[in-house]
Protein backbone atom coordinates (compact mmCIF):
# COMPACT_ATOMS: atom_id res chain seq x y z
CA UNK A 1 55.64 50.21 82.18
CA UNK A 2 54.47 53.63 80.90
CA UNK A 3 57.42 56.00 80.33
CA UNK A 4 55.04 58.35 78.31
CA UNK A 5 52.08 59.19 79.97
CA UNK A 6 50.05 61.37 77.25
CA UNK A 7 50.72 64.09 74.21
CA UNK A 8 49.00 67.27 73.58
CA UNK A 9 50.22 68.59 70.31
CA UNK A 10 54.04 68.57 70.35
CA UNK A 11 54.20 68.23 74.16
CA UNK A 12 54.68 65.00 75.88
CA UNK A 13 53.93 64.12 79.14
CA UNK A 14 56.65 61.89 80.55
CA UNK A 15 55.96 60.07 83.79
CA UNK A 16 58.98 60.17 85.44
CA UNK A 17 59.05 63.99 85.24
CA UNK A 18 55.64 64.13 86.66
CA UNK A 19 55.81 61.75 89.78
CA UNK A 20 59.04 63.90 90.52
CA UNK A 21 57.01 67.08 90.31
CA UNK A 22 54.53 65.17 92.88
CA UNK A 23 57.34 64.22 95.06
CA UNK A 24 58.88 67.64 94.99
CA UNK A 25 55.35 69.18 95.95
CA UNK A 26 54.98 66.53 98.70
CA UNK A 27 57.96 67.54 100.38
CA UNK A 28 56.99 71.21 100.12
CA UNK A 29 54.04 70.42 101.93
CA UNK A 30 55.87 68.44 104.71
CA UNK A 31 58.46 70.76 105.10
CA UNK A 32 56.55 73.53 105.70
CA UNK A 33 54.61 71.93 108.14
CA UNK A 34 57.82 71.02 110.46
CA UNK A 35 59.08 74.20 110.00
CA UNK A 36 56.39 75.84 111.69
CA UNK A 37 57.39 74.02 115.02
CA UNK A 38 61.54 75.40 114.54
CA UNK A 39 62.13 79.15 114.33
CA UNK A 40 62.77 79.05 110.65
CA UNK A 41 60.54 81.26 108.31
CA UNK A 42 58.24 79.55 106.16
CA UNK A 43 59.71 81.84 103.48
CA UNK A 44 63.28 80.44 104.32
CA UNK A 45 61.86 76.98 104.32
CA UNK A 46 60.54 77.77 100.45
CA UNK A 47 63.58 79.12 99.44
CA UNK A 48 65.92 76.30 100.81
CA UNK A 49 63.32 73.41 99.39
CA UNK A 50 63.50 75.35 95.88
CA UNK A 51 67.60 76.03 96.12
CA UNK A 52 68.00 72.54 97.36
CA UNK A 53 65.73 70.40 94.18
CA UNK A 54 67.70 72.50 91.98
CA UNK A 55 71.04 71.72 93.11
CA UNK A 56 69.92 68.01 94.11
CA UNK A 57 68.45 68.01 90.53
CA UNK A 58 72.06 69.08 88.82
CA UNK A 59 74.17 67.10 91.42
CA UNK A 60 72.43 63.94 90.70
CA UNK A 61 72.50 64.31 87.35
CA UNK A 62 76.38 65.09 86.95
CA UNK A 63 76.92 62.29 89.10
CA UNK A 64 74.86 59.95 86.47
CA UNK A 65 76.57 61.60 83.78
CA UNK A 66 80.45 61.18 85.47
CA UNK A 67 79.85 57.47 85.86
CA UNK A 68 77.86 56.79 82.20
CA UNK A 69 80.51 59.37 80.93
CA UNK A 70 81.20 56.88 77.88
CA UNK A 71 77.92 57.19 76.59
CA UNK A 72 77.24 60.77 77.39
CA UNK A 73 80.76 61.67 75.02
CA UNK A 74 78.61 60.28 71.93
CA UNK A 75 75.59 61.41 72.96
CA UNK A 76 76.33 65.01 74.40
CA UNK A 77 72.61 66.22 73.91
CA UNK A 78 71.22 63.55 76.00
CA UNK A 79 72.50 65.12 79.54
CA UNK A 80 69.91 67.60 79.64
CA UNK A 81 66.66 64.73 79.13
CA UNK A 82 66.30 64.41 82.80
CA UNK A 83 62.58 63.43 82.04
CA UNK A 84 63.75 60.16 80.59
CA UNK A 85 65.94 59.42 84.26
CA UNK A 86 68.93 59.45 85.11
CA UNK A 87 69.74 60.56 88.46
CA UNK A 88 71.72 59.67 91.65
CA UNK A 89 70.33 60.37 94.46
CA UNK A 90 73.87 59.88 96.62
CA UNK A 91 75.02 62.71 94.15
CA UNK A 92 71.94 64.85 94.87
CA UNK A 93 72.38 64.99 98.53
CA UNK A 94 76.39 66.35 98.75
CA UNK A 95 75.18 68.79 95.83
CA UNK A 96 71.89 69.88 98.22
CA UNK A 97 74.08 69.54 101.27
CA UNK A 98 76.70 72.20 99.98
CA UNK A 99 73.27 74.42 99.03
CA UNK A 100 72.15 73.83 102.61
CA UNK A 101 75.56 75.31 103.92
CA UNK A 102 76.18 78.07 101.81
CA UNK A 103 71.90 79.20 102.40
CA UNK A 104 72.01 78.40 105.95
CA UNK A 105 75.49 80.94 106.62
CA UNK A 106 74.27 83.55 104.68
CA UNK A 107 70.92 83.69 106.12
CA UNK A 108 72.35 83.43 109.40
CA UNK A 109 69.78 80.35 110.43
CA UNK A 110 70.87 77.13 112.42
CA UNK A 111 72.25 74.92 109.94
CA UNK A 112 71.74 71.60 111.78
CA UNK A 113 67.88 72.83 112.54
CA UNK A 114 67.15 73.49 109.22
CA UNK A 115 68.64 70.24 108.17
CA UNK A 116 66.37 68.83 110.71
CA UNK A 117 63.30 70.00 109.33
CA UNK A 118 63.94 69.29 105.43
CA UNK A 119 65.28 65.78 106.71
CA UNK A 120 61.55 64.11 106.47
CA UNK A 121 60.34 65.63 103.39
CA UNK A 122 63.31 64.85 101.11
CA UNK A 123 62.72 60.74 102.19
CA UNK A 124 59.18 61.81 101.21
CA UNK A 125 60.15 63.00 97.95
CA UNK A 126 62.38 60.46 97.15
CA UNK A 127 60.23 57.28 97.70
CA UNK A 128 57.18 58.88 95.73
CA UNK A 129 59.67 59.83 92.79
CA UNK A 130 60.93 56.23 92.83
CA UNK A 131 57.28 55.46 91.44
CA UNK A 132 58.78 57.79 88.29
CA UNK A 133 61.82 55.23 88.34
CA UNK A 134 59.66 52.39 87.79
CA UNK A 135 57.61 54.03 84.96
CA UNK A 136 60.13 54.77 83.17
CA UNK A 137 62.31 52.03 83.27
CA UNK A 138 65.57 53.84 84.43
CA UNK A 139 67.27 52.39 88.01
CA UNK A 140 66.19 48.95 86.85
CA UNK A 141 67.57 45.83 88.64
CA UNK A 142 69.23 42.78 87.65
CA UNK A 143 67.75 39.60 86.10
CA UNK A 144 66.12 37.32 88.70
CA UNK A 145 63.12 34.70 88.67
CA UNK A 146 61.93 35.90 92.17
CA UNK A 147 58.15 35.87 91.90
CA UNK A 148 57.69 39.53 92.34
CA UNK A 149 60.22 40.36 89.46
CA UNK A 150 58.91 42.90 86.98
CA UNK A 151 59.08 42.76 83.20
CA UNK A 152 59.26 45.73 80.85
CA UNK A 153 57.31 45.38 77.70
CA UNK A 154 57.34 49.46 76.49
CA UNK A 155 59.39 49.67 73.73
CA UNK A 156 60.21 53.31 75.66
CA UNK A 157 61.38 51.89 78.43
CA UNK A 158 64.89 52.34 79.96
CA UNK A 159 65.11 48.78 80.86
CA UNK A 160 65.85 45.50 79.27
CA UNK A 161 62.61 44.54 77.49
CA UNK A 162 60.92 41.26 77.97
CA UNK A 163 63.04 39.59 80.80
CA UNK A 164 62.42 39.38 85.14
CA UNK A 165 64.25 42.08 86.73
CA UNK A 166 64.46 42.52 90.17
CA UNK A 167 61.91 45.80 91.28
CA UNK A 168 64.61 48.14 92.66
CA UNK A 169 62.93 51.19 92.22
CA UNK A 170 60.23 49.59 94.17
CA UNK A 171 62.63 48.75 96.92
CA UNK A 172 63.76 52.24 96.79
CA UNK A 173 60.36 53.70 97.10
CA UNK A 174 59.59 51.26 100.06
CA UNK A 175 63.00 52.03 102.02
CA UNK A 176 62.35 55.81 101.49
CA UNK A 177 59.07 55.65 102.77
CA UNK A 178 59.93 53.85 105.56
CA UNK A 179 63.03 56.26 106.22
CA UNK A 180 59.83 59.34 105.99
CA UNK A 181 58.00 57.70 108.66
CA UNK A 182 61.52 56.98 111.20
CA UNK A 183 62.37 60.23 110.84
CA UNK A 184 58.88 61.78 111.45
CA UNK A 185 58.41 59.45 115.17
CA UNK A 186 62.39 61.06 115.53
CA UNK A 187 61.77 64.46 114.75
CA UNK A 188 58.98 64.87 118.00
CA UNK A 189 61.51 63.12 120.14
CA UNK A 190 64.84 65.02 118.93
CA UNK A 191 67.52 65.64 121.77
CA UNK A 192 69.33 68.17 119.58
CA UNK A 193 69.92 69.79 116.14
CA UNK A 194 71.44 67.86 113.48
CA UNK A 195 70.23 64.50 114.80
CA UNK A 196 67.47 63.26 112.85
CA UNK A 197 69.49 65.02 109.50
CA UNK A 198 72.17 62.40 110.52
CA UNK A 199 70.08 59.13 111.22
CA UNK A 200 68.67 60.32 107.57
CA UNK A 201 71.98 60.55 105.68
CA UNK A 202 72.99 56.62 108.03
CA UNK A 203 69.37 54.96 106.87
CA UNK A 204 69.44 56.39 103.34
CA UNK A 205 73.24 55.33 103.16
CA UNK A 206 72.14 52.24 104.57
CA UNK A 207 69.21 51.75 102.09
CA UNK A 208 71.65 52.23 99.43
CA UNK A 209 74.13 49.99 99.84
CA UNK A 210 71.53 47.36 100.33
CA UNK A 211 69.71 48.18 97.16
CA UNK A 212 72.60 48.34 94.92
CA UNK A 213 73.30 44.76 95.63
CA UNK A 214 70.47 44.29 93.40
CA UNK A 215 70.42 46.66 90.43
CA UNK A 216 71.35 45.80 86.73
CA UNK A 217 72.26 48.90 85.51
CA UNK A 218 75.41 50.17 84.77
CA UNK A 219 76.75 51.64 87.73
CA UNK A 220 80.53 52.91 87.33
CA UNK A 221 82.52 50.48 89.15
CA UNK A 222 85.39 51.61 90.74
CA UNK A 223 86.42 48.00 91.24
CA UNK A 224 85.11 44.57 91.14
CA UNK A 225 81.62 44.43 93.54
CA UNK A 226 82.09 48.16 94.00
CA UNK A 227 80.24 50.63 92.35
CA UNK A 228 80.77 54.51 92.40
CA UNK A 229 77.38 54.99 93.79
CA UNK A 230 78.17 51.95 96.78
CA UNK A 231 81.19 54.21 97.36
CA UNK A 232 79.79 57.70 97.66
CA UNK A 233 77.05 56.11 99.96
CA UNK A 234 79.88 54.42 102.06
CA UNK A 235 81.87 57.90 103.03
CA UNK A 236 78.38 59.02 103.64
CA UNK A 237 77.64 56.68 106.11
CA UNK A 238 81.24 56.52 107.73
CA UNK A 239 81.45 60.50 108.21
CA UNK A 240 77.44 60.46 109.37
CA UNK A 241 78.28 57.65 111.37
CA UNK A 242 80.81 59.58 113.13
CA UNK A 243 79.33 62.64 113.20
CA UNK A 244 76.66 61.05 115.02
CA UNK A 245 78.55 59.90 117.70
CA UNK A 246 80.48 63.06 117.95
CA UNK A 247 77.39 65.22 118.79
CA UNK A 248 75.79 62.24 120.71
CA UNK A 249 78.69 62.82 123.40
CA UNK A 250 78.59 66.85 123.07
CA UNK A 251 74.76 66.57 123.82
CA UNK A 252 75.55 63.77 127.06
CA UNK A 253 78.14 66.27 128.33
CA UNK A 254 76.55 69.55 127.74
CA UNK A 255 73.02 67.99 129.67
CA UNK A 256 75.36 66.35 132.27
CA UNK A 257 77.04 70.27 133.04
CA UNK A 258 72.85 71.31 133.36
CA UNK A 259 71.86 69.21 136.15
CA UNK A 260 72.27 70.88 139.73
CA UNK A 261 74.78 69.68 142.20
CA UNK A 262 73.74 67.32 144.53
């Protein structure tokens, strides 16, 4: 693929750090947008999108880090080259999660509302910087002769050179932008705060498990067939799962005490 895009002097332009710039900016844009239908601020929106990247940003990345830990002890210096990949999303969204909660109360806004609204854009965000994934060659998948396989040839590339690999990061890309557009058609239709936030954490959850099945990387298993990643996605899922349910009953119950008497 093309890990490097272009140089100008000394700087290089790597792709995966630019598509992740363009996802980043994408979700600004849609976030913004839904927050002007909530009674969030569009200066509260800014400052959790920036507060969240970062701490999505580090959380991923420690999370890579924790389960490559082998590597990273002889290679200390490589933790910070986030351009070259090398991120988990699963870690990302407990580390932006805890930035939500800790915003959210100090602000004083609705938590599960402003969940709600940053819901769309960070699917957004995350299928368009799967496109970096691909360029660069990190998140590849595992061997395969399936006729859509992809084959790295860059000698810069993260991935096993020169062999069919199954296209996770394209699978990735397509689940989160299919994930965007669920949660978009649920956001209009909403019942109550902190539902389309939870049908995001169960599809993304979801998404994961199904594309781990399929990638060739090393992945920290915790035992045989289960990886760290699989793992963190399935307490995600359980606890969303539940959660769902939980406030799917408060909201039947609370609309059922509403009606009039007959």
């Amino acid at each position: 693929m093309l890990p490097e895009l272009f140089s100008v002097g000394p700087i290089t332009i790597h792709a995966y750090g630019l598509i992740v710039a363009i996802g980043f900016l994408a979700g600004i844009i849609v976030a913004v947008r839904l927050g002007r239908r909530s009674t969030i601020s569009q200066q509260e929106i800014m400052d959790l999108v920036f507060l969240m990247a970062v701490s999505a940003i580090a959380g991923s990345r420690i999370f890579y880090i924790i389960i490559n830990i082998s590597y990273y002890k002889a290679h200390p210096m490589d933790a910070f080259k986030i351009w070259e990949g090398g991120l988990v999303f699963s870690g990302g969204v407990v580390a932006a999660g805890v930035a939500l909660v800790f915003y959210t109360k100090r602000k004083g806004i609705n938590l599960f509302r402003s969940a709600d609204t940053l819901a769309p854009a960070v699917a957004l965000g995350q299928s368009i910087g799967r496109v970096g994934c691909l360029l660069a060659g990190c998140c590849y998948g595992a061997p395969t002769n399936l006729p859509w396989a992809v084959t790295f040839t860059n000698p810069n590339a993260l991935a096993p050179l020169h062999a069919p690999l199954h296209p996770t990061q394209i699978y990735s890309s397509l689940i989160g932008a299919a994930i965007f557009v669920i949660l978009l058609i649920l956001y209009r239709r909403k019942r109550y705060d902190g539902q389309v936030a939870l049908w995001f954490l169960i599809l993304q959850s979801t998404g994961r498990l199904f594309e781990e099945r399929f990638r060739g990387d090393d992945r920290g298993f915790i035992s045989e067939g289960m990886s760290a990643t699989q793992l963190l996605a399935l307490i995600i899922l359980v606890l969303s799962v539940t959660a769902l349910i939980f406030y799917k009953r408060k909201n039947s119950i609370s609309e059922m005490g509403k009606k009039p008497p007959s």
